[in-house]
PDB file of N, CA and C in Angstrom:
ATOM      1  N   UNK A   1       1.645  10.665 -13.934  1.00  0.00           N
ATOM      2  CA  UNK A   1       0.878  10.515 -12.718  1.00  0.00           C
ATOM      3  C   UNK A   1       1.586  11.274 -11.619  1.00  0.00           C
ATOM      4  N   UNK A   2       1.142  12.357 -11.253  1.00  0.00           N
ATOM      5  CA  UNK A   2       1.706  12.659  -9.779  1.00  0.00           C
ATOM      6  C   UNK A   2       0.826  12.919  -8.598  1.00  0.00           C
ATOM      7  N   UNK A   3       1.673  12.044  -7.554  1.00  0.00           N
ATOM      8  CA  UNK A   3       0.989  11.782  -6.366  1.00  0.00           C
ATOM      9  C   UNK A   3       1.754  12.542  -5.227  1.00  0.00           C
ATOM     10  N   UNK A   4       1.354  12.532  -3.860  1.00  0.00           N
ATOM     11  CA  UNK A   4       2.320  12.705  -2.700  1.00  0.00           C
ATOM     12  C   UNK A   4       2.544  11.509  -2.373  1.00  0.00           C
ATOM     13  N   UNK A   5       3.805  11.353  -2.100  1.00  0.00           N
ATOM     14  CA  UNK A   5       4.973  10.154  -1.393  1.00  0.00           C
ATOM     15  C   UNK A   5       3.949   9.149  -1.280  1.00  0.00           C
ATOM     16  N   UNK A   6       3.024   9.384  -0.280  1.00  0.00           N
ATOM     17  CA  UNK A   6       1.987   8.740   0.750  1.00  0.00           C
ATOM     18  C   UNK A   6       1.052   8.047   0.265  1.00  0.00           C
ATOM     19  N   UNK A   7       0.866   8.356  -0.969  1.00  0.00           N
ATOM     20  CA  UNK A   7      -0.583   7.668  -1.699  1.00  0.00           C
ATOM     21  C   UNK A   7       0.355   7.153  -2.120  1.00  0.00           C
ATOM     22  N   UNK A   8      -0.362   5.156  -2.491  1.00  0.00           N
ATOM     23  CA  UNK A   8      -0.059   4.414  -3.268  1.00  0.00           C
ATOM     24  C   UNK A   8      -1.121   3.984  -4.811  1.00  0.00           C
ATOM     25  N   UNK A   9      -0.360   3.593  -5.553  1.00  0.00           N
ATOM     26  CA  UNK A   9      -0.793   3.066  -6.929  1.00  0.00           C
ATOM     27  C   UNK A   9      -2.416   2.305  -6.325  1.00  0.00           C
ATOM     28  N   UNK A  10      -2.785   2.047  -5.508  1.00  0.00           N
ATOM     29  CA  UNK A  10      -3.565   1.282  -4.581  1.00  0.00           C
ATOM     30  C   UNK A  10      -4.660   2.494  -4.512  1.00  0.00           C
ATOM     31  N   UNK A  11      -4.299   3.109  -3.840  1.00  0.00           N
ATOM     32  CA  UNK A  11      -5.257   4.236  -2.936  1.00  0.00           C
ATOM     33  C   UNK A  11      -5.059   4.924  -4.609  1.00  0.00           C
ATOM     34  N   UNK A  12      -4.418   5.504  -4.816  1.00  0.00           N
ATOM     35  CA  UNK A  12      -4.610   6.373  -6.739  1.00  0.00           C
ATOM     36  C   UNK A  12      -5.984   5.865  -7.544  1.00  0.00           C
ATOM     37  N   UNK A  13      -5.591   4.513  -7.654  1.00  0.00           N
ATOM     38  CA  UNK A  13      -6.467   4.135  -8.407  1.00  0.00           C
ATOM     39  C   UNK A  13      -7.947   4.295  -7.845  1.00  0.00           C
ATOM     40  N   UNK A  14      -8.008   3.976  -6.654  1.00  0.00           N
ATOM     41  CA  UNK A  14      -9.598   3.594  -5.965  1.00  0.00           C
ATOM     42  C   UNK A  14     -10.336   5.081  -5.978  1.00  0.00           C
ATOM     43  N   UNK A  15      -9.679   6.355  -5.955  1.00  0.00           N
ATOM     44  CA  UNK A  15      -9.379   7.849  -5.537  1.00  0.00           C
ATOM     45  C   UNK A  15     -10.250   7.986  -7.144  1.00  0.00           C
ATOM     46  N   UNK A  16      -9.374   7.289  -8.157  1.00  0.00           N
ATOM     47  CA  UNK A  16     -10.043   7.844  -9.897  1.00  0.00           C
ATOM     48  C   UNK A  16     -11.171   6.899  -9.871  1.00  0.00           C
ATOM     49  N   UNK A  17     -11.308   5.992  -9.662  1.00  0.00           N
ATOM     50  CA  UNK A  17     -12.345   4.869  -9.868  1.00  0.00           C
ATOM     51  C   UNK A  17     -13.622   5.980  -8.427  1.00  0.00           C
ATOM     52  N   UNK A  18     -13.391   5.987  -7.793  1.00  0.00           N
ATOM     53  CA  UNK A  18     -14.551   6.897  -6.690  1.00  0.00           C
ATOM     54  C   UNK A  18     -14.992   7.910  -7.390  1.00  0.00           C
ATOM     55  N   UNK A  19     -14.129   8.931  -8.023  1.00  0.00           N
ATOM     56  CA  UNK A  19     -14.344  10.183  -8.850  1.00  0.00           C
ATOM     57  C   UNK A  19     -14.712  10.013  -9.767  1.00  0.00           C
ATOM     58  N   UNK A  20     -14.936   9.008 -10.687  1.00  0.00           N
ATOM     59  CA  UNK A  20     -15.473   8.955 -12.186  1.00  0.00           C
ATOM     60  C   UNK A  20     -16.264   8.022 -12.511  1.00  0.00           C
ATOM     61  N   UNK A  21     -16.583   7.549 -11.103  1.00  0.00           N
ATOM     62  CA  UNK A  21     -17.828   5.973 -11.855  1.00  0.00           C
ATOM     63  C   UNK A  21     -18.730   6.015 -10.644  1.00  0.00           C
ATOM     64  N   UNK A  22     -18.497   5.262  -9.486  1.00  0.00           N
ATOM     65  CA  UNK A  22     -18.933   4.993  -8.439  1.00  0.00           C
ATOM     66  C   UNK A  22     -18.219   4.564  -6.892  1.00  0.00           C
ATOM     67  N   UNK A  23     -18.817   4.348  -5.870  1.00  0.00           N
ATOM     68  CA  UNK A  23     -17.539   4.115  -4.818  1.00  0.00           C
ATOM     69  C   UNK A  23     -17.756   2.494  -4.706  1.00  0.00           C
ATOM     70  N   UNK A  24     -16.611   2.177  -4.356  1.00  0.00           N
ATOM     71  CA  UNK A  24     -16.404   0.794  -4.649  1.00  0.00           C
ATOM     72  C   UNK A  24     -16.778  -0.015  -2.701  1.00  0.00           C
ATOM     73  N   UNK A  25     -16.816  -1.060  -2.727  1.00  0.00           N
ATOM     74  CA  UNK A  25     -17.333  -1.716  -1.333  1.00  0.00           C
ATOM     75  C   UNK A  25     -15.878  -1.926  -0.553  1.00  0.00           C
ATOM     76  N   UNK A  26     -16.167  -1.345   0.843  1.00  0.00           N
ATOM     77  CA  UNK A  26     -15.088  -1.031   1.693  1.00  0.00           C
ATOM     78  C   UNK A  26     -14.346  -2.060   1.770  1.00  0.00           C
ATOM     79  N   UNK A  27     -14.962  -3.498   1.675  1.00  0.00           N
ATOM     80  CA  UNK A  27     -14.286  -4.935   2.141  1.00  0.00           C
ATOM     81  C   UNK A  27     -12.893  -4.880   1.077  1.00  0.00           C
ATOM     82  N   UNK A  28     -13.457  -4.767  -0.324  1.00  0.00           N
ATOM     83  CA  UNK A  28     -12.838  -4.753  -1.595  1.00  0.00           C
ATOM     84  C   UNK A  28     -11.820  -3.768  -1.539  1.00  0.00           C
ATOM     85  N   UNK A  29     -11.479  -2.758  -0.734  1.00  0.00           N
ATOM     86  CA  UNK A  29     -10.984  -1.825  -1.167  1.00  0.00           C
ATOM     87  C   UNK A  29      -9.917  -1.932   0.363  1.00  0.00           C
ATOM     88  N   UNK A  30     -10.274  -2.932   1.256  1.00  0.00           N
ATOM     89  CA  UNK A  30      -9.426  -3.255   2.397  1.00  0.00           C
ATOM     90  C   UNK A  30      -8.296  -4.082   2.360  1.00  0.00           C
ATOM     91  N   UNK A  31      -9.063  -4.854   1.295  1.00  0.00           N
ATOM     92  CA  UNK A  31      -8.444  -6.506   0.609  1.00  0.00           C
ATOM     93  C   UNK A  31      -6.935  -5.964  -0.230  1.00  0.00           C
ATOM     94  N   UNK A  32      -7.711  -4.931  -1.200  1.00  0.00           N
ATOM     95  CA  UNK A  32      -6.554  -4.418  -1.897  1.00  0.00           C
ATOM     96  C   UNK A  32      -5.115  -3.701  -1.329  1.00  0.00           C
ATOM     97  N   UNK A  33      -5.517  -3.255  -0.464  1.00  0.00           N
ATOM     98  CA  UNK A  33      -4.860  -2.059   0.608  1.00  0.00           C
ATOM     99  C   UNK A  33      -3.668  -3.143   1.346  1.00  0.00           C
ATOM    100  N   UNK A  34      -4.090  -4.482   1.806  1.00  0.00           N
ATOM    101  CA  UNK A  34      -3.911  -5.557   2.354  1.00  0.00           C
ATOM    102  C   UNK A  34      -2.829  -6.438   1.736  1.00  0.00           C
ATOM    103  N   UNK A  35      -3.392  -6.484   0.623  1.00  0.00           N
ATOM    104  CA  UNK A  35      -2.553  -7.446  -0.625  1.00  0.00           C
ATOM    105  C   UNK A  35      -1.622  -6.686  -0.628  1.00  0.00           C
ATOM    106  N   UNK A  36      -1.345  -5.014  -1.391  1.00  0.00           N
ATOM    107  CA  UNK A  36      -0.614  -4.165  -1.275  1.00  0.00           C
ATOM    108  C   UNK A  36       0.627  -4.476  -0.521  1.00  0.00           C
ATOM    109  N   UNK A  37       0.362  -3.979   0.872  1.00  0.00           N
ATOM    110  CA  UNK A  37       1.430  -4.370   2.031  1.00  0.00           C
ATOM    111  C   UNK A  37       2.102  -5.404   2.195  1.00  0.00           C
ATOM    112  N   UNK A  38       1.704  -6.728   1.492  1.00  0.00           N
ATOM    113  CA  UNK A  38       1.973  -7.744   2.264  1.00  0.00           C
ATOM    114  C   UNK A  38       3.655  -7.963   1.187  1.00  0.00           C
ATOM    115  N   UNK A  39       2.500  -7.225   0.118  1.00  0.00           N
ATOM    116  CA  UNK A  39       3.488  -7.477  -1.449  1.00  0.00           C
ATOM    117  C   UNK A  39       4.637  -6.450  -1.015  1.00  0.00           C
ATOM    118  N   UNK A  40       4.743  -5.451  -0.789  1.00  0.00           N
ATOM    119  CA  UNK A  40       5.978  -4.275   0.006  1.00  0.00           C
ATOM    120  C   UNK A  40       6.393  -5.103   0.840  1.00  0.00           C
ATOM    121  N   UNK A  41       5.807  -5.195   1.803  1.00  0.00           N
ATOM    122  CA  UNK A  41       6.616  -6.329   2.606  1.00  0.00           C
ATOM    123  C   UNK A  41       7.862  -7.051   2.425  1.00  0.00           C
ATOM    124  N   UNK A  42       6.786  -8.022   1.774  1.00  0.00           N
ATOM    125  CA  UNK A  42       7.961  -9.426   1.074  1.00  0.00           C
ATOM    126  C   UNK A  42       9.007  -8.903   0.266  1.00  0.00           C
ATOM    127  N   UNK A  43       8.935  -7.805  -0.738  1.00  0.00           N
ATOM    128  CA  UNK A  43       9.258  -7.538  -1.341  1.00  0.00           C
ATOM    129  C   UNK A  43      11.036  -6.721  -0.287  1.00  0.00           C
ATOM    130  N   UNK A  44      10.603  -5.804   0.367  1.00  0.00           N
ATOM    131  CA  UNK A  44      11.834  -5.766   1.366  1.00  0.00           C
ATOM    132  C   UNK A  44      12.333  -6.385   1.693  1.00  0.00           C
ATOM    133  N   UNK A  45      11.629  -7.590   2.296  1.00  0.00           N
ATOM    134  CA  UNK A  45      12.411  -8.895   3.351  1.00  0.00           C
ATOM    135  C   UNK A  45      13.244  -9.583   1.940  1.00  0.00           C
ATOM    136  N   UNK A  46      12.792  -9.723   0.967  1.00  0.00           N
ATOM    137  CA  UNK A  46      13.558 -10.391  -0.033  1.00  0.00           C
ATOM    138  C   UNK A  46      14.445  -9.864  -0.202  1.00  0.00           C
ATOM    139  N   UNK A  47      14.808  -8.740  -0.722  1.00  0.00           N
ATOM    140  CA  UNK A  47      15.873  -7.562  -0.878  1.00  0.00           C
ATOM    141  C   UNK A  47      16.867  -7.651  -0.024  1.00  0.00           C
ATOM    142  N   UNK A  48      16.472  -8.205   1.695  1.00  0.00           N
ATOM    143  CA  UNK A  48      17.870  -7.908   2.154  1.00  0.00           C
ATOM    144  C   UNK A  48      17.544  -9.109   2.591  1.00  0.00           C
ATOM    145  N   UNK A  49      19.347  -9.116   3.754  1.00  0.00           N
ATOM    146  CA  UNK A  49      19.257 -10.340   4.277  1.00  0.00           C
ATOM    147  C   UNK A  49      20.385 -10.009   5.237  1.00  0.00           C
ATOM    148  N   UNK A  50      20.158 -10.242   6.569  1.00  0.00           N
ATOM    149  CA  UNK A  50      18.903 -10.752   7.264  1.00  0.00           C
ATOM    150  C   UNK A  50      17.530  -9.699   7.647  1.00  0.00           C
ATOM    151  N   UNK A  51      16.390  -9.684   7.575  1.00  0.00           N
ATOM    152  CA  UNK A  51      15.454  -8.994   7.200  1.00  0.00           C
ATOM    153  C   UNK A  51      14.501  -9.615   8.137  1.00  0.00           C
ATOM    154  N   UNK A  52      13.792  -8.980   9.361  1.00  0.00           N
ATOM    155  CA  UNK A  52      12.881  -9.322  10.257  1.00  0.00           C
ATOM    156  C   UNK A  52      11.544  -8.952   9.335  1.00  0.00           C
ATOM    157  N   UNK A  53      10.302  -9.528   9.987  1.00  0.00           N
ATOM    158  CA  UNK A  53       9.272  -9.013   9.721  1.00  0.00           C
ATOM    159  C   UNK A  53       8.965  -7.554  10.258  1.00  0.00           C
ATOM    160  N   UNK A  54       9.521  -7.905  11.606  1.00  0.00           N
ATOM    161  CA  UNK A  54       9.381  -6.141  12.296  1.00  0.00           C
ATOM    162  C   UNK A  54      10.112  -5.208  11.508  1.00  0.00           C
ATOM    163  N   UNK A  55      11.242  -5.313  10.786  1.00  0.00           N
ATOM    164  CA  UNK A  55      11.945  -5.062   9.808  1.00  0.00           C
ATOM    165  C   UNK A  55      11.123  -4.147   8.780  1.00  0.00           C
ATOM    166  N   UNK A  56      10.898  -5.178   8.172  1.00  0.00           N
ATOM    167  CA  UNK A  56       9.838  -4.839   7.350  1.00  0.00           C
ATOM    168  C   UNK A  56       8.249  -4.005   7.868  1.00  0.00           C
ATOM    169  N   UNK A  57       8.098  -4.672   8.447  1.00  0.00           N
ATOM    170  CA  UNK A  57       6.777  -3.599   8.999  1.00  0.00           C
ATOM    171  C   UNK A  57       7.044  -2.407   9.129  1.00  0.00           C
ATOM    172  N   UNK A  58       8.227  -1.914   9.822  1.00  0.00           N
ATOM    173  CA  UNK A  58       8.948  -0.635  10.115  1.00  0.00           C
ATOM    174  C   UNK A  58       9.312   0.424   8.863  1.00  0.00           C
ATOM    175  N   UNK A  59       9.523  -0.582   7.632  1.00  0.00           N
ATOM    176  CA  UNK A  59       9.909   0.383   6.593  1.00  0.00           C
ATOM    177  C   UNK A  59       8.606   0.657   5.713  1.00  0.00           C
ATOM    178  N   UNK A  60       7.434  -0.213   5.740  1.00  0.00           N
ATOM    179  CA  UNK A  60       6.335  -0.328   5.215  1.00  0.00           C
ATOM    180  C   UNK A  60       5.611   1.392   5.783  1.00  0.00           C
ATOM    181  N   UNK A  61       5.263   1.001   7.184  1.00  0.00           N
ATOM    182  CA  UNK A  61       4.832   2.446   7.703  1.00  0.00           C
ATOM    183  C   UNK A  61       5.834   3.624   7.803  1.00  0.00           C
ATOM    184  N   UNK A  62       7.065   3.760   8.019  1.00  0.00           N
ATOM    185  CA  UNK A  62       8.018   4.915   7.367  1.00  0.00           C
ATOM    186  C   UNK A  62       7.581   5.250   6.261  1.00  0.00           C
ATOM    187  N   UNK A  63       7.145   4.611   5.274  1.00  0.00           N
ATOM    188  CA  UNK A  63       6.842   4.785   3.756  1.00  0.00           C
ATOM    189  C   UNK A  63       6.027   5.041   3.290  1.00  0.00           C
ATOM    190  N   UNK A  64       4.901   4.417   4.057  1.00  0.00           N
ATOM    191  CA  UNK A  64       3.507   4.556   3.242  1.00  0.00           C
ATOM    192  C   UNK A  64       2.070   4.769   4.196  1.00  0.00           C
ATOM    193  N   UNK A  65       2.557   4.693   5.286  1.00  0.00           N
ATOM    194  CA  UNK A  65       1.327   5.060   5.946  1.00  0.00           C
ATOM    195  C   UNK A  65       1.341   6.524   6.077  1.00  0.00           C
ATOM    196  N   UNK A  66       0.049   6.845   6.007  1.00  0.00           N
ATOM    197  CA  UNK A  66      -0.072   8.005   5.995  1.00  0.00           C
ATOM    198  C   UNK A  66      -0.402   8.632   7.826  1.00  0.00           C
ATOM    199  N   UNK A  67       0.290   9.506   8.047  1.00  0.00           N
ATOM    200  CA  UNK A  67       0.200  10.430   9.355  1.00  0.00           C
ATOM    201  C   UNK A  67      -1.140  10.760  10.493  1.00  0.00           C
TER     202      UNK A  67
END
């Protein structure tokens, strides 16, 4: 699988699923995007310690939001 930095396993998938079947409903595809982050998130704040949410928010968009 190769992607740029910026796309996630998230946005990849929805990108092949749009291109080869049909487009999927925006709510569904917000939810996922959503879940995503929250899971990066936690997933940082767990990793270190001591670990803000702003913390985390900060390394979330360094990382993955796109420009």
């Amino acid at each position: 699988m190769s992607n740029d930095k910026n796309e996630t396993a998230v946005e990849w998938l929805i990108n092949k699923i749009e291109d080869h079947f049909c487009l999927l409903p925006v709510d569904l595809i917000d939810q996922a995007k959503a879940m995503f982050e929250e899971q990066i998130k936690n997933a940082y704040q767990s990793d270190r310690f001591p670990c803000s949410e702003e913390d985390a928010e900060q390394y979330y968009n360094e990382t993955y939001k796109q420009p």
